[in-house]
Protein backbone atom coordinates (compact mmCIF):
# COMPACT_ATOMS: atom_id res chain seq x y z
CA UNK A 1 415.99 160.76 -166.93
CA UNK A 2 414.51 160.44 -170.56
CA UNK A 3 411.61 162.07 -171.87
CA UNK A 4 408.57 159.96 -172.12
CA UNK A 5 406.94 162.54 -174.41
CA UNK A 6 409.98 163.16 -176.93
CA UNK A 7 409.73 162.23 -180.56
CA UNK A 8 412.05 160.16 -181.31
CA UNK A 9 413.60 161.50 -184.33
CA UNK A 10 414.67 157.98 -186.05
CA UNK A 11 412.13 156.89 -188.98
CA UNK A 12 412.99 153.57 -188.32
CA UNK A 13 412.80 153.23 -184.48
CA UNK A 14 409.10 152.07 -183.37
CA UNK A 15 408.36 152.59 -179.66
CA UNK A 16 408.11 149.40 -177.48
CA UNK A 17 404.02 149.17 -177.96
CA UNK A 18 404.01 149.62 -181.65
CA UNK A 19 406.66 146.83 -181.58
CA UNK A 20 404.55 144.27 -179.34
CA UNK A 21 401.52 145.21 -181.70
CA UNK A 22 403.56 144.11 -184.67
CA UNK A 23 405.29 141.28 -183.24
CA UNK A 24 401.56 139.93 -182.33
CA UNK A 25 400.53 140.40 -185.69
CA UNK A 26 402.81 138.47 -187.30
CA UNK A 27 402.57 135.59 -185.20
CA UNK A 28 398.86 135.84 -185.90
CA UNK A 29 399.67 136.04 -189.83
CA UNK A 30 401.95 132.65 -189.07
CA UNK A 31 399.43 131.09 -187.52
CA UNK A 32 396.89 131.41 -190.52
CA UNK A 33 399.82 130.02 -192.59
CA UNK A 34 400.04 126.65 -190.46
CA UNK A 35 398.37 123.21 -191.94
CA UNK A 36 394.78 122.82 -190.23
CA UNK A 37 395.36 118.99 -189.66
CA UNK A 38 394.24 117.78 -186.75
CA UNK A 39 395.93 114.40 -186.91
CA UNK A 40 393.16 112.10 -187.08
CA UNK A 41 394.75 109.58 -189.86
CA UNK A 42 391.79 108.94 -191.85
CA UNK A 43 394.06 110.22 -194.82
CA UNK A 44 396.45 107.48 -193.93
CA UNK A 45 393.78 104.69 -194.31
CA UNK A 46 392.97 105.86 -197.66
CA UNK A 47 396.43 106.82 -198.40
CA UNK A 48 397.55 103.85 -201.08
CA UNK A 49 401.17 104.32 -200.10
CA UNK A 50 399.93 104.38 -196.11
CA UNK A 51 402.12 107.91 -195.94
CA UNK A 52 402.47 109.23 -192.43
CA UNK A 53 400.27 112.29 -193.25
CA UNK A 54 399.45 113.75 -189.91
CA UNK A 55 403.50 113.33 -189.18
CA UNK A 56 403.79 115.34 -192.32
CA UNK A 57 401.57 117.88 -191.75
CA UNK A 58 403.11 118.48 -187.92
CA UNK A 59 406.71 118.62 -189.59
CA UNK A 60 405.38 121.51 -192.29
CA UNK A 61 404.05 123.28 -189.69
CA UNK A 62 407.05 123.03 -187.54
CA UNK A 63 408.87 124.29 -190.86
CA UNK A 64 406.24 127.43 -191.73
CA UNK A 65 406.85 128.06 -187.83
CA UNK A 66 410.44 128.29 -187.85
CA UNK A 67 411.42 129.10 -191.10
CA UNK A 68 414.20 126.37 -191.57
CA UNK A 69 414.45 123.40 -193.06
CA UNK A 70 417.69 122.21 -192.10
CA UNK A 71 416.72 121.92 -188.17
CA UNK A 72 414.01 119.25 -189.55
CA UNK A 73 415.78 117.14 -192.07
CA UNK A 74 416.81 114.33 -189.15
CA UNK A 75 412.76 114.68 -187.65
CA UNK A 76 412.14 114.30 -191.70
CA UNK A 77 413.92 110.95 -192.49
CA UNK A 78 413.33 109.26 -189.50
CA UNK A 79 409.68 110.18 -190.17
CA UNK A 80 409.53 108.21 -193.56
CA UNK A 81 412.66 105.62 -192.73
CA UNK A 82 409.87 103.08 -192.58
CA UNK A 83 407.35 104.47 -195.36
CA UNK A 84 407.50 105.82 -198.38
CA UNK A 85 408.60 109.28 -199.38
CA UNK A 86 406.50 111.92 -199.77
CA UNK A 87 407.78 112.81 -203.54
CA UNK A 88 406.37 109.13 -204.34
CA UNK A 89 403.08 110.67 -203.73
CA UNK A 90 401.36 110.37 -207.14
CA UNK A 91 398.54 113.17 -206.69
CA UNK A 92 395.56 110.75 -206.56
CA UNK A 93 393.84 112.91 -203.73
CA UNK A 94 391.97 110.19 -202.65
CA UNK A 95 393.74 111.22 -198.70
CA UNK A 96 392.27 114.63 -199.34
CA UNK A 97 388.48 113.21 -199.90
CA UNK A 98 388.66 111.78 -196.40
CA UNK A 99 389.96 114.93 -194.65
CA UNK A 100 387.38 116.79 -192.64
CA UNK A 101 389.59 119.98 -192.50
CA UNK A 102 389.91 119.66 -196.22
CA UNK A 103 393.36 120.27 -196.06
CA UNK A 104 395.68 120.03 -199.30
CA UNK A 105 397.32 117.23 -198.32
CA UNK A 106 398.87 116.02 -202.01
CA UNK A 107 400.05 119.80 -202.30
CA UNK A 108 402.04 119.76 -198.70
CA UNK A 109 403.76 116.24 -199.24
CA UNK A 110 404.99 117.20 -202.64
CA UNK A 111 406.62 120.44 -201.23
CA UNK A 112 407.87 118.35 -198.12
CA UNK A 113 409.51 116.42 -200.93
CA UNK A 114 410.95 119.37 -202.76
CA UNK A 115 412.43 121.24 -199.36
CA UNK A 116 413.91 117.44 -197.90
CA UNK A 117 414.54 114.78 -200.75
């Protein structure tokens, strides 16, 4: 039977509570990285190329969640078959002046753009 008390003598082994505490912390640290959108599409009505925004914002979330682009790129074209790309997105803002979460919405698309097109 093993030791509760011992130390264990590897630098790099954390004991199972020090690893939940971390592993909770960096979900919480994720979290705070995530797009506050909260799909209302007011952005799209002022959006002058009528981009799915909130559809956007979910994917870039789904991508900051998980890391990977490549598991998106199929939820990511058949998102703007029918719309515009988000790299056509010419930085007017005028989306982000109608957001109530005052999320960067110009910024997002553009790196949607860079990670997919």
């Amino acid at each position: 039977m093993a030791d509760r008390n011992a130390i264990d003598t590897d630098p790099g082994a954390l004991p199972a509570a020090q690893e939940a505490i971390t592993g909770k912390a960096k979900r919480g640290a994720d979290a705070a990285l995530l797009i506050g959108c909260a799909g209302c599409g007011q952005c799209v009505e002022d959006c002058p190329l009528q981009l799915p925004i909130p559809e956007l914002m979910g994917l870039y979330n789904e991508y900051l969640a998980s890391g990977s682009a490549e598991s998106l790129a199929d939820a990511y074209k058949s998102i703007t078959s029918e719309t515009g790309k988000p790299g056509n997105c010419g930085g007017c803002r005028v989306c982000e002046g109608s957001c109530k979460n005052r999320v960067k919405i110009a910024d997002t698309v553009h790196k949607l753009s860079a990670l997919f097109d």
